[in-house]
Protein backbone atom coordinates (compact mmCIF):
# COMPACT_ATOMS: atom_id res chain seq x y z
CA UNK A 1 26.13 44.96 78.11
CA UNK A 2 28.10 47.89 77.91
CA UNK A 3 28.19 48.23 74.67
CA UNK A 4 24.54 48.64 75.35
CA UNK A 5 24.67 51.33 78.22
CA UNK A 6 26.90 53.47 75.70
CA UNK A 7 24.44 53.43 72.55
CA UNK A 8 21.79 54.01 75.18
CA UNK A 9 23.71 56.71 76.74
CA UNK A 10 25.25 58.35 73.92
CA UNK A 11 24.42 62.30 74.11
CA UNK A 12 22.62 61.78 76.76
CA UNK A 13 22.28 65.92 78.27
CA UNK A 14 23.31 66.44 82.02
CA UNK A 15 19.71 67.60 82.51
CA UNK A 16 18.38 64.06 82.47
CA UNK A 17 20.75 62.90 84.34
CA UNK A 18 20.19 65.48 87.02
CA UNK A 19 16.28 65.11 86.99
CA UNK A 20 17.12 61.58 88.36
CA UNK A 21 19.52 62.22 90.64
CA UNK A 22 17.16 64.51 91.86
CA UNK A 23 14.22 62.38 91.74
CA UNK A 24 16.24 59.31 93.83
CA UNK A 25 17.25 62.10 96.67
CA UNK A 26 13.84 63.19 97.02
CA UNK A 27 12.27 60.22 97.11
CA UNK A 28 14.95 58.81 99.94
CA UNK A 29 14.11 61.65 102.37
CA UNK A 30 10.25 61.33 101.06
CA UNK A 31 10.45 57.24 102.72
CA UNK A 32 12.23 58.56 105.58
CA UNK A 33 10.34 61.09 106.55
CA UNK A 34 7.11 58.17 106.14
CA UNK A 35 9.25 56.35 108.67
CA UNK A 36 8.77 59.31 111.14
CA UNK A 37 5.43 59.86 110.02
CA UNK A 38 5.42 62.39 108.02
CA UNK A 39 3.83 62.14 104.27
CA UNK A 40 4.48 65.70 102.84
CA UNK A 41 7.82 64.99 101.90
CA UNK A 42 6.93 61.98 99.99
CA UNK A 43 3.87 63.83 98.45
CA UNK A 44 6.61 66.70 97.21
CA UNK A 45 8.03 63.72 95.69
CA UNK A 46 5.49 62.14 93.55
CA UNK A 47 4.01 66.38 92.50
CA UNK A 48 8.34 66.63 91.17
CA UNK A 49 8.11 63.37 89.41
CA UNK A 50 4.55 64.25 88.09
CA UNK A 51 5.85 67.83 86.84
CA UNK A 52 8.82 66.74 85.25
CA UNK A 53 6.76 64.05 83.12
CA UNK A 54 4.27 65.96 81.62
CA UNK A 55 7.13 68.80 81.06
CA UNK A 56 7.61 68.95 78.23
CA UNK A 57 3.84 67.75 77.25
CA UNK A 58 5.27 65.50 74.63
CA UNK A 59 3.58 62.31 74.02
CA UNK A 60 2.77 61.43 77.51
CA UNK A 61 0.06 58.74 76.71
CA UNK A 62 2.30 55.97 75.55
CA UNK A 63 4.39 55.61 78.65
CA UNK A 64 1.78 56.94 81.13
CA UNK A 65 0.74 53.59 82.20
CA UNK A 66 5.03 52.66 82.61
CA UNK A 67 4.84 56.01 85.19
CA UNK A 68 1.95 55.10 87.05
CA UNK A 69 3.60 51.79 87.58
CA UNK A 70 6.98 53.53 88.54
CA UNK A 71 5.26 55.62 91.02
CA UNK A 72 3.50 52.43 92.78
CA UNK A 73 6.44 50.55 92.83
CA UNK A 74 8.45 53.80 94.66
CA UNK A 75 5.81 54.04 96.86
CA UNK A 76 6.19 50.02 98.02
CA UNK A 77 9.76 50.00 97.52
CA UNK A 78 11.38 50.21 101.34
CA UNK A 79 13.71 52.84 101.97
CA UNK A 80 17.64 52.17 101.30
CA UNK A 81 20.54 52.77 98.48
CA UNK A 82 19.75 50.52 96.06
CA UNK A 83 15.86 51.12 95.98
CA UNK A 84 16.70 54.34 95.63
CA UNK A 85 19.15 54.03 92.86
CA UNK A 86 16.72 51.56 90.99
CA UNK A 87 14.17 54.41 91.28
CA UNK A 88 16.91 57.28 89.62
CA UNK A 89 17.17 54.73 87.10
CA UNK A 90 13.37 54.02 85.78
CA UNK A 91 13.28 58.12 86.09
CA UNK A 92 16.40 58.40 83.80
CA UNK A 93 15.26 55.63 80.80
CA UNK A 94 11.79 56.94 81.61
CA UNK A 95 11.98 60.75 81.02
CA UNK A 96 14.64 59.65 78.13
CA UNK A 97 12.63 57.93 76.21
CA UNK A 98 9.42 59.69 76.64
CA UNK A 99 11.42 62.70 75.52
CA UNK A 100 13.12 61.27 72.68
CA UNK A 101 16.50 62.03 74.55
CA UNK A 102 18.26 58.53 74.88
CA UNK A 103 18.98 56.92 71.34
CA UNK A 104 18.40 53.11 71.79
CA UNK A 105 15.04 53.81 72.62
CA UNK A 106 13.75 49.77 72.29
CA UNK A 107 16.89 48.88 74.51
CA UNK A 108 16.47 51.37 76.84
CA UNK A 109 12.59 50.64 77.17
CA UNK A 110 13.87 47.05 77.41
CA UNK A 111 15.90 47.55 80.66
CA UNK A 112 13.05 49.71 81.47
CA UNK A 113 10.93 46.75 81.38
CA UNK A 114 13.45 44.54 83.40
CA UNK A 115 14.03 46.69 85.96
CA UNK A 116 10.13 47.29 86.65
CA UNK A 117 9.61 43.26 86.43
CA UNK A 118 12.45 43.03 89.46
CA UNK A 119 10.86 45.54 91.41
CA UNK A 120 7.37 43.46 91.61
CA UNK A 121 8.89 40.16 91.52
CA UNK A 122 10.95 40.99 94.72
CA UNK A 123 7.42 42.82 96.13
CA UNK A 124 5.40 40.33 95.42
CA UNK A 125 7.16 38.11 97.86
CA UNK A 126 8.56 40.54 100.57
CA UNK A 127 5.02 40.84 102.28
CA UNK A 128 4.84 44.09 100.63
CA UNK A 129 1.83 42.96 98.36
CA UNK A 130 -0.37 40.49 101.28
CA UNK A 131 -0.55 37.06 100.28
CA UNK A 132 -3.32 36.53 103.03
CA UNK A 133 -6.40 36.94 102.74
CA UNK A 134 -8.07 39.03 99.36
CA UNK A 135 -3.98 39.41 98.62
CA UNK A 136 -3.45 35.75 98.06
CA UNK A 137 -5.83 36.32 95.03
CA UNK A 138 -4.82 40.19 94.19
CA UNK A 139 -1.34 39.64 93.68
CA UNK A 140 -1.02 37.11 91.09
CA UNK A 141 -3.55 39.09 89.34
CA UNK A 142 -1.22 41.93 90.11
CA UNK A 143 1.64 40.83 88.65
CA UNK A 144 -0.19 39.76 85.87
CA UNK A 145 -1.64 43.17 84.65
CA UNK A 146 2.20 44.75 85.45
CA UNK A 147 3.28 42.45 82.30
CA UNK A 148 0.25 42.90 80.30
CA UNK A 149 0.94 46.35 80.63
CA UNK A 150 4.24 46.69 80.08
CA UNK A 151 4.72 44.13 77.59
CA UNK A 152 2.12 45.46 74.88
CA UNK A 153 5.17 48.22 74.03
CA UNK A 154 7.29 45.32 73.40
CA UNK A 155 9.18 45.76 71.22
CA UNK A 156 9.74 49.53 71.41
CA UNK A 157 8.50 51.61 68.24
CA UNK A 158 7.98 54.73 69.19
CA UNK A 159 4.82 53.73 71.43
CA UNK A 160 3.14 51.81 69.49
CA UNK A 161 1.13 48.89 70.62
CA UNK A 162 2.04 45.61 69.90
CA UNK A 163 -1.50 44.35 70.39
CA UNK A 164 -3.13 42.82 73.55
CA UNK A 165 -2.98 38.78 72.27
CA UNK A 166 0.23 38.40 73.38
CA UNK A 167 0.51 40.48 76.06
CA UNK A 168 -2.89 38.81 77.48
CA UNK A 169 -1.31 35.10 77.28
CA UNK A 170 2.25 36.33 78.96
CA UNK A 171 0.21 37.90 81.94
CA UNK A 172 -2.29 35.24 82.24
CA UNK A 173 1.11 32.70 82.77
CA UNK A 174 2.93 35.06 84.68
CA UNK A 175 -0.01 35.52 87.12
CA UNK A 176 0.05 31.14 87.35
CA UNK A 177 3.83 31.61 87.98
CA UNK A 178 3.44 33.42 90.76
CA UNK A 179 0.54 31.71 92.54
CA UNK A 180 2.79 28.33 92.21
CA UNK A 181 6.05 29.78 93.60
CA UNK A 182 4.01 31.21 96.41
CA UNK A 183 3.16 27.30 96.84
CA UNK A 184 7.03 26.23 96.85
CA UNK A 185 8.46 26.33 100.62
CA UNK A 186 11.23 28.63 99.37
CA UNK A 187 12.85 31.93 100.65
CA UNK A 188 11.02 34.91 99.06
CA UNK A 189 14.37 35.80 97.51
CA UNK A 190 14.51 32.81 95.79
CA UNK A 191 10.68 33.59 94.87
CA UNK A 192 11.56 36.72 93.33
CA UNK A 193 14.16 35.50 91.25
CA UNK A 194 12.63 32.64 89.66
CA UNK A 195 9.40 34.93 89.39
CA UNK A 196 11.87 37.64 87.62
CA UNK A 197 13.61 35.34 85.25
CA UNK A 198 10.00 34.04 83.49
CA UNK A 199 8.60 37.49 83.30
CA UNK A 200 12.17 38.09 81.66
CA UNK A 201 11.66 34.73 79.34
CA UNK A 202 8.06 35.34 78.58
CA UNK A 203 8.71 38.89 77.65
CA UNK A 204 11.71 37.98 75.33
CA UNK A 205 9.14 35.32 73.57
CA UNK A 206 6.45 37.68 73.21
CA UNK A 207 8.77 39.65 71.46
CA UNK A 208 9.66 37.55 68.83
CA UNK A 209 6.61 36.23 68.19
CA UNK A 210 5.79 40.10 67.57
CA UNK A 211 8.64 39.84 65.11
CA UNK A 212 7.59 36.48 63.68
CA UNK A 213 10.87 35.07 64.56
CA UNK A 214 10.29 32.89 67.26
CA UNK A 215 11.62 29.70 66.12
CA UNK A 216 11.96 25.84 68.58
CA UNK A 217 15.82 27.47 68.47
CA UNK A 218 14.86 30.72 69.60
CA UNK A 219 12.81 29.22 72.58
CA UNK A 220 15.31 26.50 73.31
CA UNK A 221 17.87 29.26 73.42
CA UNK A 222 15.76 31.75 76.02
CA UNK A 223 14.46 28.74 77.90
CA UNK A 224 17.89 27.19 78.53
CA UNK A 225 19.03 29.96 80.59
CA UNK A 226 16.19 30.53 82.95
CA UNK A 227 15.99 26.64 83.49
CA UNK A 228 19.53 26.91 84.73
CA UNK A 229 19.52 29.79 86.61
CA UNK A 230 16.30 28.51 88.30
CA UNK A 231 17.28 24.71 89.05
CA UNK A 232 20.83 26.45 90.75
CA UNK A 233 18.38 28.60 92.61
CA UNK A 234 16.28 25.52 93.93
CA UNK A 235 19.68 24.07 94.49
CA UNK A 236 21.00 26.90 96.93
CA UNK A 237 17.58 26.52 98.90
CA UNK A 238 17.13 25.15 102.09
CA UNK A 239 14.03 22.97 101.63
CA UNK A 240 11.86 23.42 104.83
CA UNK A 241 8.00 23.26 105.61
């Protein structure tokens, strides 16, 4: 993995870096100042992240639909550190790649990806996104058009769809994923992770059926992971109903 970080982050300019930094400040005293009531300097937050994507006006369509999504999820997102550092971070891979800054663009879209799936995943479950009412319906469908939307980059060339086929079948499970766990009498953190971990799985597979590699390897090799991660999860659970 950090082998990884460093081809991402290989000549990366300060100015990137910066525009992220910036970004994650803002938005922290933009939630605060919600807490005390006060929306303007969480408005000055979304006009910095808005000017700073379409400047320079380079390609903005591709990824547009990966910024609206970022600027959702910072708006749900509660206040704290690590929100706030996950939020530097989509700025940072988002602005890189959009740019053509960072050099392992797919990777970096990747992580991209992963970090935006988390984000939902642990919304979907916090309370953030109602499961009452029209919400018990809304969400799954939700989280569902999050992957379709994200996915149909997968994998990264330059912006390029990968078509909708795929995409379409990953959300349509990922949407049934999420209306079962909501089922399960589990802690939402537990939710969120298994909910994270098959976006993760399903995303991988879409991808190399893109790449007409998937293989009964291939998917015994992605699958064994999450079905470990997720039984120790159900494991560490305190059943109750």
């Amino acid at each position: 993995m950090e082998a990884k970080l460093k081809s991402i982050i290989k000549r990366t300019p300060w100015s990137l870096l910066l525009k992220a930094v910036f970004l994650a400040a803002l938005w922290s005293v933009g939630k605060a100042s919600l807490v005390l009531g006060s929306p303007w300097a969480f408005g000055l937050f979304l006009l910095a992240a808005v000017y700073f994507y379409f400047r320079p006006l380079f390609r903005p369509g591709p990824l547009l639909p990966g910024f609206l999504l970022s600027l959702i999820l910072s708006a749900l997102f509660p206040p704290g550190f690590f929100p706030a550092a996950g939020v530097g971070a989509v700025f940072f891979l988002l602005f890189g790649i959009k740019d053509l800054v960072l050099v392992n663009r797919p990777r970096a879209y990747e992580i991209l990806v992963y970090i935006l799936f988390f984000g939902y995943a642990a919304t979907a479950f916090y309370g953030t996104l109602n499961w009452t009412g029209p919400g018990f319906v809304l969400a799954p469908l939700w989280i569902a058009l999050v992957f379709m939307l994200l996915t149909r980059l997968l994998p990264w060339e330059e912006g390029k769809s990968s078509g909708y086929i795929i995409p379409l079948l990953g959300g349509f499970l990922s949407g049934e994923a999420a209306l079962v766990l909501f089922f399960l009498p589990l802690d939402f953190v537990y939710q969120a992770a298994i909910l994270f971990l098959f976006l993760v799985l399903l995303a991988n597979l879409g991808e190399e059926m893109h790449k007409r590699t998937l293989s009964p390897r291939r998917v015994l090799v992605g699958f064994l992971p999450f079905a470990l991660l997720a039984g120790l999860i159900l494991v560490l659970n305190s059943w109750t109903i």
